[in-house]
Protein backbone atom coordinates (compact mmCIF):
# COMPACT_ATOMS: atom_id res chain seq x y z
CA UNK A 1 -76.77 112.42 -59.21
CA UNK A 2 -76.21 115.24 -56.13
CA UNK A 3 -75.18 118.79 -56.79
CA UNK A 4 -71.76 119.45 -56.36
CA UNK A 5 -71.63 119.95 -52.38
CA UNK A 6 -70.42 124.24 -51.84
CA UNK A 7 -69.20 124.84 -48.57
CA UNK A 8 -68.56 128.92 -47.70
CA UNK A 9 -65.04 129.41 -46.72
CA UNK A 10 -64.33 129.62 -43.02
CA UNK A 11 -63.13 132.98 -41.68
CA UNK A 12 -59.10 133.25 -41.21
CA UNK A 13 -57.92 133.10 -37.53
CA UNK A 14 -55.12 135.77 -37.50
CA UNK A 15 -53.51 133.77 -34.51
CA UNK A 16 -53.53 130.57 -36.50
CA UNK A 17 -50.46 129.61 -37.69
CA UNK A 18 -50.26 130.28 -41.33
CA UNK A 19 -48.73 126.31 -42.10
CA UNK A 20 -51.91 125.13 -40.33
CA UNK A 21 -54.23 127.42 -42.23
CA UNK A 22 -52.67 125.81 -45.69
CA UNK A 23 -53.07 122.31 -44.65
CA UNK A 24 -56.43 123.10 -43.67
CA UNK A 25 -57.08 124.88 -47.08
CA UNK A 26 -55.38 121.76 -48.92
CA UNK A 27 -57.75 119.74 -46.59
CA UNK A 28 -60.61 121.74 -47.84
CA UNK A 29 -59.53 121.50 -51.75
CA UNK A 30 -59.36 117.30 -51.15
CA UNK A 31 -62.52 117.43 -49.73
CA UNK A 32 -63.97 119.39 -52.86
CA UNK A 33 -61.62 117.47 -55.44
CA UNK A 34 -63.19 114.10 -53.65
CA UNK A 35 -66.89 115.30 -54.53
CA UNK A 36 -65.91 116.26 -57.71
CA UNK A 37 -64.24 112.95 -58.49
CA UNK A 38 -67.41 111.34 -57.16
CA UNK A 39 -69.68 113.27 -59.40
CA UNK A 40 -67.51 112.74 -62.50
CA UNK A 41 -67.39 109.28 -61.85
CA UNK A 42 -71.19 109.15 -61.60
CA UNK A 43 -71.81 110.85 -64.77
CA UNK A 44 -68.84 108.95 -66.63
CA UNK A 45 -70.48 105.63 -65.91
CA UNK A 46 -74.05 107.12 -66.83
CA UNK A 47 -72.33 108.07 -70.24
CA UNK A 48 -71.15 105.15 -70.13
CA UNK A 49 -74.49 103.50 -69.97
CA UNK A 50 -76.06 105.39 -72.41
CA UNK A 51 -72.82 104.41 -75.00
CA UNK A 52 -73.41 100.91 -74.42
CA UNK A 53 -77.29 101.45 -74.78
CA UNK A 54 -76.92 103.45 -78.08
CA UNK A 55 -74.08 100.33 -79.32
CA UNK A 56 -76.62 97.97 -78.73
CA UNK A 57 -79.25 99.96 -80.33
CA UNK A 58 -76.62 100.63 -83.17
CA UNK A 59 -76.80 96.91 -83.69
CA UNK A 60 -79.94 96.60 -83.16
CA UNK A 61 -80.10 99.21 -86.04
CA UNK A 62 -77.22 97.76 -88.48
CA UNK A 63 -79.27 94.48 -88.12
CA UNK A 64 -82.37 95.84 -88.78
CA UNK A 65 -80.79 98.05 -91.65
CA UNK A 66 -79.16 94.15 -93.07
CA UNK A 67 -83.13 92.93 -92.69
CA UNK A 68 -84.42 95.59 -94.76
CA UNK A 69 -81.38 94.81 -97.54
CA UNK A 70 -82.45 91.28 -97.41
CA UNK A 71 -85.92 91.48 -97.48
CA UNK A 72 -85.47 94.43 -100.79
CA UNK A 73 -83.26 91.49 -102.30
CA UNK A 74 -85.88 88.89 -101.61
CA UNK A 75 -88.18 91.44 -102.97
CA UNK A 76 -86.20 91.75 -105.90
CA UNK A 77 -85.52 88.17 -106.80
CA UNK A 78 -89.98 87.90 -106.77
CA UNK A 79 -90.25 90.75 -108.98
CA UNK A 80 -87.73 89.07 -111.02
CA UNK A 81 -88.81 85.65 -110.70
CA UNK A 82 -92.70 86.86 -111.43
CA UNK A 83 -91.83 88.16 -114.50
CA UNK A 84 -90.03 85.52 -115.35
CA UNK A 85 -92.92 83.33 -114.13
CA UNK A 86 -95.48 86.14 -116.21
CA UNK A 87 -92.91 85.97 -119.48
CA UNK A 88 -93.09 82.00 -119.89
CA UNK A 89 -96.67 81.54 -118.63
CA UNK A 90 -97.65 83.97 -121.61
CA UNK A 91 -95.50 81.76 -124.00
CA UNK A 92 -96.47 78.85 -122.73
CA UNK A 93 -100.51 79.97 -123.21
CA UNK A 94 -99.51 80.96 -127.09
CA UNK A 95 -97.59 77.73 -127.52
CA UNK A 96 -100.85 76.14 -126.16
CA UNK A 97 -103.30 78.03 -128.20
CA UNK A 98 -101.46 76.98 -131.54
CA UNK A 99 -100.63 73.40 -131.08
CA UNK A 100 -104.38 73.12 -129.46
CA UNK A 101 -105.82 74.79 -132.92
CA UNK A 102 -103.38 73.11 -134.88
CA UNK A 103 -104.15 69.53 -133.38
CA UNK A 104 -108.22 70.17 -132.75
CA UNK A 105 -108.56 71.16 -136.88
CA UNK A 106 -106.14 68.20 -138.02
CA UNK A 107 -107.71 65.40 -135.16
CA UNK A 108 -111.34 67.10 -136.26
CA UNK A 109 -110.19 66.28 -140.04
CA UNK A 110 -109.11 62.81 -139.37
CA UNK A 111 -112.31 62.38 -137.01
CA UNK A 112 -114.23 62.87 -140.20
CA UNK A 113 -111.77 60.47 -142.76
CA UNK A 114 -111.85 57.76 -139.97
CA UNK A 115 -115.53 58.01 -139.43
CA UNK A 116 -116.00 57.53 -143.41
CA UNK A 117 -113.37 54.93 -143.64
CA UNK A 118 -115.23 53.71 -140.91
CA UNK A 119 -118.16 52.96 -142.02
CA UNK A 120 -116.95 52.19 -145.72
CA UNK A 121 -115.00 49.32 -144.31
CA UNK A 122 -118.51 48.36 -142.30
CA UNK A 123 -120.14 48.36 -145.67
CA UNK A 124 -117.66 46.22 -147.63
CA UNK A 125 -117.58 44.12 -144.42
CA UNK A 126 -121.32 43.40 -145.30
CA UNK A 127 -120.90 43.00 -148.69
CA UNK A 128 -118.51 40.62 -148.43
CA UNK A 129 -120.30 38.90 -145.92
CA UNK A 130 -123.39 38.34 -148.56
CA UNK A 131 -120.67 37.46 -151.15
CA UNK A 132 -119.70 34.85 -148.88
CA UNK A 133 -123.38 33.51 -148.29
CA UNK A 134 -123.76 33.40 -151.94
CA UNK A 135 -120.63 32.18 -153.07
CA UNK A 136 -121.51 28.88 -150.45
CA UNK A 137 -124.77 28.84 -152.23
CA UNK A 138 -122.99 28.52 -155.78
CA UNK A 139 -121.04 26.01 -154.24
CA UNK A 140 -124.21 23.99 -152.95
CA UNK A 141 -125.79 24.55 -156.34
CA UNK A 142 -122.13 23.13 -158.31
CA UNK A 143 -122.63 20.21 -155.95
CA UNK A 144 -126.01 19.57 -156.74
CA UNK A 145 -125.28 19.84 -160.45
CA UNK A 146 -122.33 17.21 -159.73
CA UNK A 147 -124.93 14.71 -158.55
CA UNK A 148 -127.28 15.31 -161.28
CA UNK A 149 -124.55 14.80 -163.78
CA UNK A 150 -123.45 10.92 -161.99
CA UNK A 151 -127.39 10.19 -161.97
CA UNK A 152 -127.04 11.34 -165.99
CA UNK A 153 -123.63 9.52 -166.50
CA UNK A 154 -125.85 6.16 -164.61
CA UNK A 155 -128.30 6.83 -167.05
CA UNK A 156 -126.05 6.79 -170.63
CA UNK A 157 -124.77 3.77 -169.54
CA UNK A 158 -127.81 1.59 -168.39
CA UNK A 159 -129.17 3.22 -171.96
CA UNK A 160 -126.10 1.60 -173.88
CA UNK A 161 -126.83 -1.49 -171.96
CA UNK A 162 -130.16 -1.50 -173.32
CA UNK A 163 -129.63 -0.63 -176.34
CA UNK A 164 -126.85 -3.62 -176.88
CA UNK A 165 -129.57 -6.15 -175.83
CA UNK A 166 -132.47 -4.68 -178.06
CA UNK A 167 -129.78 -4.75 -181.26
CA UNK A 168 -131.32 -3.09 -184.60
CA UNK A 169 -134.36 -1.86 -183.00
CA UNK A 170 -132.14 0.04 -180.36
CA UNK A 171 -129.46 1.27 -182.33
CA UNK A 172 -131.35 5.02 -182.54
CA UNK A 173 -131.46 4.59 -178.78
CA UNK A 174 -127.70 3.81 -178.51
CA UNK A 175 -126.51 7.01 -180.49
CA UNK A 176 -129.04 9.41 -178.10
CA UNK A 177 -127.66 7.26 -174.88
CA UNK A 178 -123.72 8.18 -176.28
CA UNK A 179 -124.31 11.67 -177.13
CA UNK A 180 -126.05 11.50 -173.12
CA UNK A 181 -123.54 9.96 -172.38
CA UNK A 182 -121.03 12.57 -173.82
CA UNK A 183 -122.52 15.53 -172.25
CA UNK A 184 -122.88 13.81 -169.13
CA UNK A 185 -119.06 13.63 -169.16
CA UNK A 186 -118.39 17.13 -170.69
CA UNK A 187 -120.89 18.16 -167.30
CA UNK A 188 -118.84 16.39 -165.09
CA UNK A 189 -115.52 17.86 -166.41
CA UNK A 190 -117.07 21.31 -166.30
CA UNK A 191 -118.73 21.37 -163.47
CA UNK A 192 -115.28 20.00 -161.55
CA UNK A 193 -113.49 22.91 -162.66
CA UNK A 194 -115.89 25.07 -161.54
CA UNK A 195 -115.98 22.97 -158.29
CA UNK A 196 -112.50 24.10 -158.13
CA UNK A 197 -112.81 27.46 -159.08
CA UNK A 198 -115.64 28.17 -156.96
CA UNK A 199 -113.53 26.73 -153.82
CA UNK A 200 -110.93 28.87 -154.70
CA UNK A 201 -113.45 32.06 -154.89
CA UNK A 202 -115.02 30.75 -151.72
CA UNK A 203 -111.62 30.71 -149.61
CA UNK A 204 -110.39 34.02 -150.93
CA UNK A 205 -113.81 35.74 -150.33
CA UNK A 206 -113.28 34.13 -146.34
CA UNK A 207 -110.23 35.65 -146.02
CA UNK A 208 -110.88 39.12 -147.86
CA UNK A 209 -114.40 38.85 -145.22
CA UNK A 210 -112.05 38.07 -141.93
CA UNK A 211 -109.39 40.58 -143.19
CA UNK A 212 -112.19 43.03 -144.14
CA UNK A 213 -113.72 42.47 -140.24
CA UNK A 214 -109.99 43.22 -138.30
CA UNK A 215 -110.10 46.24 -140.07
CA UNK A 216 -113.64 47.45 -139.43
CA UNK A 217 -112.91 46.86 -135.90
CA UNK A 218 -109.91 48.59 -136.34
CA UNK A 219 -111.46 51.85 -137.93
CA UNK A 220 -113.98 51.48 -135.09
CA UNK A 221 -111.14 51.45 -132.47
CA UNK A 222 -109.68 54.11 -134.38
CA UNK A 223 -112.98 56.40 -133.86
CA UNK A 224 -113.30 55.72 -130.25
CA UNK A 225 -109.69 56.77 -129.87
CA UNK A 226 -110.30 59.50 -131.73
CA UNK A 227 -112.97 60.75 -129.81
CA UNK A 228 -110.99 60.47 -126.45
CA UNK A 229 -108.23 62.90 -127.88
CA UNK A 230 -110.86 65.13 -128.73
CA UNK A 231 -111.22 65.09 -124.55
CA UNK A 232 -108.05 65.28 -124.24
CA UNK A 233 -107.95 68.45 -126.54
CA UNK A 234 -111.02 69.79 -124.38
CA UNK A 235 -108.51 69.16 -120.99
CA UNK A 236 -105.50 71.09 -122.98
CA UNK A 237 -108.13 73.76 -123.35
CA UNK A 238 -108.68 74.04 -119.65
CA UNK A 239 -105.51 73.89 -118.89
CA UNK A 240 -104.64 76.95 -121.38
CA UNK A 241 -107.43 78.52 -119.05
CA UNK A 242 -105.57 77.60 -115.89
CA UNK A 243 -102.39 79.65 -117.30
CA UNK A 244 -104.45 82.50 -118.09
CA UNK A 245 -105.69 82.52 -114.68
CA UNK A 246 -102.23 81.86 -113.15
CA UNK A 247 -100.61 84.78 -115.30
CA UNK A 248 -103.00 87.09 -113.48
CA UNK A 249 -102.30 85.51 -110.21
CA UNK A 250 -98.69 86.63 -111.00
CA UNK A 251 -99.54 90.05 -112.03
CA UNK A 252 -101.70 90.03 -108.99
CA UNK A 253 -98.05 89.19 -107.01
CA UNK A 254 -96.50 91.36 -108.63
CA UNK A 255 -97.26 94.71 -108.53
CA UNK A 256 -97.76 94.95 -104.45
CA UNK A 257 -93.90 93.34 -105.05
CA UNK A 258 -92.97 96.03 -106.67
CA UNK A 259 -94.40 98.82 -104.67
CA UNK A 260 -93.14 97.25 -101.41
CA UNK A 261 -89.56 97.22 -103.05
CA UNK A 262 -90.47 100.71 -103.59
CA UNK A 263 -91.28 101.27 -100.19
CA UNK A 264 -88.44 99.47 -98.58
CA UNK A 265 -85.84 100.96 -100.87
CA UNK A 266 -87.13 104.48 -99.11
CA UNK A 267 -87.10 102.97 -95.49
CA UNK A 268 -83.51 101.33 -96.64
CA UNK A 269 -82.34 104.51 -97.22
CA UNK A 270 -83.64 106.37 -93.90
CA UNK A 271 -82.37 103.46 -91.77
CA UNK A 272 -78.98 104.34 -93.24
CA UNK A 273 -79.34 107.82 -92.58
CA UNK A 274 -80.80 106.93 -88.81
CA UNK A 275 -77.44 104.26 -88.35
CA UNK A 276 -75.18 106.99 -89.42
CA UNK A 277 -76.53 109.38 -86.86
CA UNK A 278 -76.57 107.14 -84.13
CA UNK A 279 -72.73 105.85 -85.35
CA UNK A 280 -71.89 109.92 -85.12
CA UNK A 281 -73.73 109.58 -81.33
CA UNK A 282 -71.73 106.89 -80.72
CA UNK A 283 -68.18 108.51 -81.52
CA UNK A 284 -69.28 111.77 -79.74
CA UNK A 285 -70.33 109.96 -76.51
CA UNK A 286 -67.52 107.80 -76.42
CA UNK A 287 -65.53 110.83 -76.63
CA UNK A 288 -67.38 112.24 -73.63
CA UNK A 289 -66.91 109.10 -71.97
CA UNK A 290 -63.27 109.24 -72.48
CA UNK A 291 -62.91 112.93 -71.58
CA UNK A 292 -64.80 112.09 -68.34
CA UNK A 293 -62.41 109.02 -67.59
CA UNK A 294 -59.60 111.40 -68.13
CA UNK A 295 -60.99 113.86 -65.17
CA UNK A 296 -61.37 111.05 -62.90
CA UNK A 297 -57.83 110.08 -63.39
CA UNK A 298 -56.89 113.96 -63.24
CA UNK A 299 -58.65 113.79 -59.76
CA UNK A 300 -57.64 110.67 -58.80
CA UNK A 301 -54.25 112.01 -59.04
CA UNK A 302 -54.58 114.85 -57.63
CA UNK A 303 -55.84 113.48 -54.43
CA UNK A 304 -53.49 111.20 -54.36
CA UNK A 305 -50.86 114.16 -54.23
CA UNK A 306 -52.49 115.45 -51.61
CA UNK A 307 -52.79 112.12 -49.93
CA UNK A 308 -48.64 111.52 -50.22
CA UNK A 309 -47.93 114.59 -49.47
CA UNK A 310 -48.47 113.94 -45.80
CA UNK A 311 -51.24 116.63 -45.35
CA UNK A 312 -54.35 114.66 -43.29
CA UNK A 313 -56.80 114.04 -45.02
CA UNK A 314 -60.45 112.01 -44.48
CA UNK A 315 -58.44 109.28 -46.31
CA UNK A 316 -55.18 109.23 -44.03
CA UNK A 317 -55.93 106.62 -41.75
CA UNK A 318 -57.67 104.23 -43.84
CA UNK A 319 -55.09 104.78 -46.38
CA UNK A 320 -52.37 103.49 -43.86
CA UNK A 321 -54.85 101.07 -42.73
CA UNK A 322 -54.61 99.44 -46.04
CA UNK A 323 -51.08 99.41 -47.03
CA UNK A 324 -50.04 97.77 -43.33
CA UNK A 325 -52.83 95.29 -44.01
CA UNK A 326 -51.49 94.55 -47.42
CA UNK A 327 -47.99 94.19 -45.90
CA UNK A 328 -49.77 92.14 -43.28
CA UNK A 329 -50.58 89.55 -45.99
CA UNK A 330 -48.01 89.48 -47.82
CA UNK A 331 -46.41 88.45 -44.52
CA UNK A 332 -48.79 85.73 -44.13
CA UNK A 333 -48.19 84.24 -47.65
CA UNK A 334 -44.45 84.51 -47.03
CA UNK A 335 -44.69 82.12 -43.50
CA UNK A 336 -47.04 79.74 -45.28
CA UNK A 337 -44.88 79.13 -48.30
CA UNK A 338 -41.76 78.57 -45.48
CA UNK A 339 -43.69 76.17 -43.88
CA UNK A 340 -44.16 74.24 -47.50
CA UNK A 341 -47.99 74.55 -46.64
CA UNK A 342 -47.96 75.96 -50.64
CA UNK A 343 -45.52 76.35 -53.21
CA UNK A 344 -44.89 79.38 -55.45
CA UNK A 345 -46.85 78.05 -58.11
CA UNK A 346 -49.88 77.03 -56.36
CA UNK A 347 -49.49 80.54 -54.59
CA UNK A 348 -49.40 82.55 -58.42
CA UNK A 349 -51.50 79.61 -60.14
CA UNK A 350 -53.43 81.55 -62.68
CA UNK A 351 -55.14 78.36 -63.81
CA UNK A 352 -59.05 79.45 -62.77
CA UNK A 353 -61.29 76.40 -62.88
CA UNK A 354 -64.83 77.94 -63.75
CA UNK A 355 -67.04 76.43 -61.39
CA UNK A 356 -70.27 74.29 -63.31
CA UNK A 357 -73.42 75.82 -62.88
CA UNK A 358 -72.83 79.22 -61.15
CA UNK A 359 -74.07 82.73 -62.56
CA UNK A 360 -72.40 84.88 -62.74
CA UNK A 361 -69.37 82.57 -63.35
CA UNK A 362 -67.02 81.60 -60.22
CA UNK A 363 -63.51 80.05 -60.24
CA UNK A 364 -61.44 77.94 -58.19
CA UNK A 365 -57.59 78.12 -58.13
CA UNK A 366 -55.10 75.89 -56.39
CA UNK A 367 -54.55 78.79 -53.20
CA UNK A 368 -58.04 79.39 -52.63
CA UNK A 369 -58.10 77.18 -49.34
CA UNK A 370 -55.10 79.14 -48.18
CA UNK A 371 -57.11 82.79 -48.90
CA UNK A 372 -60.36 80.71 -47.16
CA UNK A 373 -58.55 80.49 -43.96
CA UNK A 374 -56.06 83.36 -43.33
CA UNK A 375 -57.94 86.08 -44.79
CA UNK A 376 -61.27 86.43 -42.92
CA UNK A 377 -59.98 87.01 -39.60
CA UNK A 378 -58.20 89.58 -40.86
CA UNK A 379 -60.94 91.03 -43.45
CA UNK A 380 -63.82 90.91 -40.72
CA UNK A 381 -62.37 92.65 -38.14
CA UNK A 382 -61.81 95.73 -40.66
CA UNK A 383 -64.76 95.75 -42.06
CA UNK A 384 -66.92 96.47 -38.51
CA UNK A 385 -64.45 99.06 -37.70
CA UNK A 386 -65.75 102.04 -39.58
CA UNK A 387 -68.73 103.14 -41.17
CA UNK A 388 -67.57 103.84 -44.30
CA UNK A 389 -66.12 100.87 -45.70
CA UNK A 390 -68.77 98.84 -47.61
CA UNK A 391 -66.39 95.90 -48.30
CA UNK A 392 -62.61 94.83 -48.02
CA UNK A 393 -60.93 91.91 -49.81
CA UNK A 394 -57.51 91.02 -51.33
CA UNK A 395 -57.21 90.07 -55.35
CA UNK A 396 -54.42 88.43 -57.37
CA UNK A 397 -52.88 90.98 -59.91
CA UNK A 398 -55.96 89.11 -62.57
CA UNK A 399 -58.25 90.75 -60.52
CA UNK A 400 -59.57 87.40 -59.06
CA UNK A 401 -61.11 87.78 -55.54
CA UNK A 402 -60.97 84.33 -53.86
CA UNK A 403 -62.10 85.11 -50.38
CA UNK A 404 -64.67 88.10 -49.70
CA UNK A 405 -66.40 89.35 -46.95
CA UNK A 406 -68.98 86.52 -45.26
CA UNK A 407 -71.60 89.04 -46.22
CA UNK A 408 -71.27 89.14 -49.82
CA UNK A 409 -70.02 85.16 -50.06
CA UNK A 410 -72.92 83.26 -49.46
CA UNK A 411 -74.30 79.90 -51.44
CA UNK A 412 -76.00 81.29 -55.10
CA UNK A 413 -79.35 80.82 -55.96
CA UNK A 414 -81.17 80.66 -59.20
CA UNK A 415 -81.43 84.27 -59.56
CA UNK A 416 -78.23 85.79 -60.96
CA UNK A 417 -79.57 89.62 -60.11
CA UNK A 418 -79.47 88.40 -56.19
CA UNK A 419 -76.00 86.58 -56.86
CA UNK A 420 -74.50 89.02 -58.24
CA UNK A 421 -74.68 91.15 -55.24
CA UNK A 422 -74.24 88.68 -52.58
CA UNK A 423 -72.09 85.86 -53.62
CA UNK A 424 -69.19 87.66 -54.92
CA UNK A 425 -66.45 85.37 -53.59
CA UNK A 426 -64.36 83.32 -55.99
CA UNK A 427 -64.89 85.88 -59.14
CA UNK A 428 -62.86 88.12 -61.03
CA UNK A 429 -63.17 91.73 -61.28
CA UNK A 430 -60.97 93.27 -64.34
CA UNK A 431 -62.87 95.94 -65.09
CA UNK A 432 -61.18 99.22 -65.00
CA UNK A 433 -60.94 99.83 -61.33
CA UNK A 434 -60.29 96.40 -60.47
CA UNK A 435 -57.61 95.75 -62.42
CA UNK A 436 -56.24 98.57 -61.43
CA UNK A 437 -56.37 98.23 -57.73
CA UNK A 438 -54.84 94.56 -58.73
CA UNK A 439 -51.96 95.75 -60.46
CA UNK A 440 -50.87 99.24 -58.81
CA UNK A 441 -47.37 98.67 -57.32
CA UNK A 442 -47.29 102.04 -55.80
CA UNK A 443 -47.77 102.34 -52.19
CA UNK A 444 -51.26 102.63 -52.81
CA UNK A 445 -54.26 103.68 -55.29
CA UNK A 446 -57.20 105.93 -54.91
CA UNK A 447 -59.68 105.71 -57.17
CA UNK A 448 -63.73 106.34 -57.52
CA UNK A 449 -65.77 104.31 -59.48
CA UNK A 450 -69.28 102.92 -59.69
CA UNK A 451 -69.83 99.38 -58.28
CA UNK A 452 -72.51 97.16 -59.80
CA UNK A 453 -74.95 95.54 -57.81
CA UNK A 454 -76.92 93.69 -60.49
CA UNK A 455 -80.23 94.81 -61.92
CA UNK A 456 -78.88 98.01 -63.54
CA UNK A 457 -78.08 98.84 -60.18
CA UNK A 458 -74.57 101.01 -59.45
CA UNK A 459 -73.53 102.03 -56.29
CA UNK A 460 -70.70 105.34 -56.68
CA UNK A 461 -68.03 104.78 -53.68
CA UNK A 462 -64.35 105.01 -53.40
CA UNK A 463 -62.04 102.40 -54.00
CA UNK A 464 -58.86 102.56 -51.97
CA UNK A 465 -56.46 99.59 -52.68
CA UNK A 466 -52.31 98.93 -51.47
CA UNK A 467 -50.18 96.51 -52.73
CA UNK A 468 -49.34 92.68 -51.75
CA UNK A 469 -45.83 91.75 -52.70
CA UNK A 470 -44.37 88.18 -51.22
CA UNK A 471 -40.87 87.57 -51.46
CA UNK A 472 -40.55 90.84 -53.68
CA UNK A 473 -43.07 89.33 -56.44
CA UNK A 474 -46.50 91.57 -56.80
CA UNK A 475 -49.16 89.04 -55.74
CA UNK A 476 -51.76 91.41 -55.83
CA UNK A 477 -54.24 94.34 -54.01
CA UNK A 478 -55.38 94.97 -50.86
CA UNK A 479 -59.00 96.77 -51.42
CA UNK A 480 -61.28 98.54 -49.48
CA UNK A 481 -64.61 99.80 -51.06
CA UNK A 482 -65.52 103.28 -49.25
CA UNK A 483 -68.83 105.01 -49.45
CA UNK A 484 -68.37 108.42 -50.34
């Protein structure tokens, strides 16, 4: 930014004419109003820059300020969800510790009355076992007395034979070979009842023996199994371990949790503080801004009093420069729609047709060809005749700038810093001046303004714009961009 230009008055000439001296004093004030519009502008756009740098730290801000909330509520839901976690890990290690006692002294209890039963049901196994062995030897023994009674019952009857044949003499011999005889058959009775008895004793003792093994193997299953829950009660007692270990892991969690809610809650609350500072920045500034906006436009007017007022000033010529080349134009659009080489809508199409893969973003419209060919011999010329204009180009009332100066319309590249400042053809500029200059309908517009040239770049310069009516419908502007 330059220091307000101060230029010592001139001495009065007592012969000069006292209506030149006051259009050379008005001259003078225009001159000084122009430098002061030029500095406003200047620092109007740098508090302009500085509002949109302190909005997007303000977001910046409210998003890191949202973050913080988050990341307090996150903090939150651990410390709740830690206690929680602490809470049933606790109750779960008492459940644990009970039904682990309660099961270890009743399993340890029925270790011992399984073990016993056990090996009582080994013992009667055993004993049965020999009952068996005996009762088979009973049998052999019944069967042995069996034969001895036939060989007796062979006997008493050979001895009856005998004692037939040997008459008298053998009649002693007869009554001993009956009563044998008689016994013999009392024996044989006997001893086949016991035959069946003792077969009946026999097959019972088999079954109580076979019955009396399934269940020793049983109680032995029974002990093995009993002796793998007692592992399994040794794994329940580990894992009761585990949740000890794991409810000081979460205790561990915890209290960093809740000192860093702690903590946050306190930065939470200074971010707040910091936003609301920066929102109060933000109000002020933009109040600057808009106070400085109003003192260009208080300038701007006031040199365009001066301007219509007929007094010469450095804007005079190019001023009528521009509103005879707007009329020029407008002429030109006028003869081409009476030829039919457009039509009134193609001429105000406001369709734009982004064009793919350009940046910044350029548009196509239906009387771009038209602007393409009857504008540049007319833009060129003006543009080499003085030093002071930096560019000159019509726009439709939108703002859109179909055909620019062959200096700022060339192909783009990949860098959309370098297109920015020279492919400006084909884009639209409705930005404050711009729009502006587009849709002023008086004979013509003086305004100051920053240009940007891409890269944080800005270029302060005056913007001088007329009219382009065709057939009494505004069309657009006629600007010229003026260094200052």
């Amino acid at each position: 930014m330059h220091a307000l230009a101060r230029t010592a008055p001139e001495p009065a000439n007592e012969d000069m004419p006292t209506e030149a001296a006051a259009e050379r004093a008005v001259r003078d004030i225009a001159e000084r109003f122009a430098k002061l519009g030029v500095e406003i502008t200047d620092i109007s756009g740098r508090i302009s820059d500085v509002t949109r740098q302190l909005d997007g730290q303000t977001h910046g801000l409210h998003r890191v300020v949202t973050a913080v909330d988050q990341v307090s509520r996150a903090n939150r839901a651990i410390e709740q969800a830690a206690e929680g976690a602490q809470t049933t890990a606790s109750a779960v290690r008492h459940g644990l510790e009970r039904v682990t006692g309660a099961v270890r002294q009743g399993l340890n209890s029925a270790q011992s009355d399984i073990e016993a039963l056990s090996q009582g049901a080994q013992s009667i196994s055993e004993a049965l076992s020999q009952a068996v062995t005996d009762a088979h030897k009973v049998r052999a023994s019944s069967d042995a007395i069996q034969a001895i009674t036939r060989e007796i019952q062979l006997l008493s009857i050979n001895a009856g034979v005998e004692a037939a044949r040997s008459g008298a003499a053998g009649r002693g011999f007869a009554v001993i070979a009956a009563a044998v005889k008689h016994l013999a058959e009392q024996t044989r009775d006997a001893t086949a009842l016991s035959a069946k008895q003792l077969d009946a004793l026999v097959k019972s003792v088999d079954t109580l023996a076979s019955k009396s093994e399934e269940n020793a193997q049983t109680a032995q299953r029974a002990s093995h199994e009993s002796r793998s829950i007692s592992l399994q009660i040794g794994e329940l007692d580990s894992f009761s371990r585990s949740v000890v270990e794991l409810i000081g892991e979460i205790d561990a969690i915890s209290n960093p949790t809740r000192d860093n809610a702690v903590a946050f809650a306190k930065v939470s609350e200074d971010l707040k503080a910091l936003v609301e500072g920066v929102d109060h920045s933000s109000e002020n500034l933009e109040k600057a801004s808009q106070r400085a906006e109003a003192l260009v436009s208080i300038s701007e007017g006031i040199l365009g009093a001066i301007a219509a007022s007929g007094v010469r000033t450095a804007q005079s010529e190019l001023i009528a420069t521009a509103m005879e080349t707007a009329t020029q134009i407008g002429l030109l659009f006028e003869q081409a729609l009476d030829r039919g080489e457009v039509t009134p809508a193609d001429l105000f199409d406001e369709a734009y047709q982004p064009i793919p893969g350009t940046d910044p973003v350029q548009h196509m419209t239906r009387f771009v060809k038209l602007c393409d060919r009857i504008l540049p011999p007319i833009q060129e010329p003006l543009l080499a005749s003085n030093r002071r204009i930096v560019f000159c180009a019509a726009v439709d009332r939108n703002g859109f700038l179909p055909t620019h100066n062959l200096k700022y319309a060339h192909p783009q590249s990949q860098d959309p810093v370098w297109n920015n400042a020279n492919c400006r053809n084909r884009r639209i500029f409705n930005d404050r001046t711009g729009l502006a200059a587009a849709r002023n309908r008086k004979p013509f517009l003086l305004q100051t303004y920053r240009r940007d040239m891409g890269g944080g770049q800005f270029l302060v310069m005056e913007d001088l714009s007329a009219p382009i009516m065709v057939k009494g419908r505004h069309w657009g502007g006629f600007r010229f961009g003026l260094n200052v």
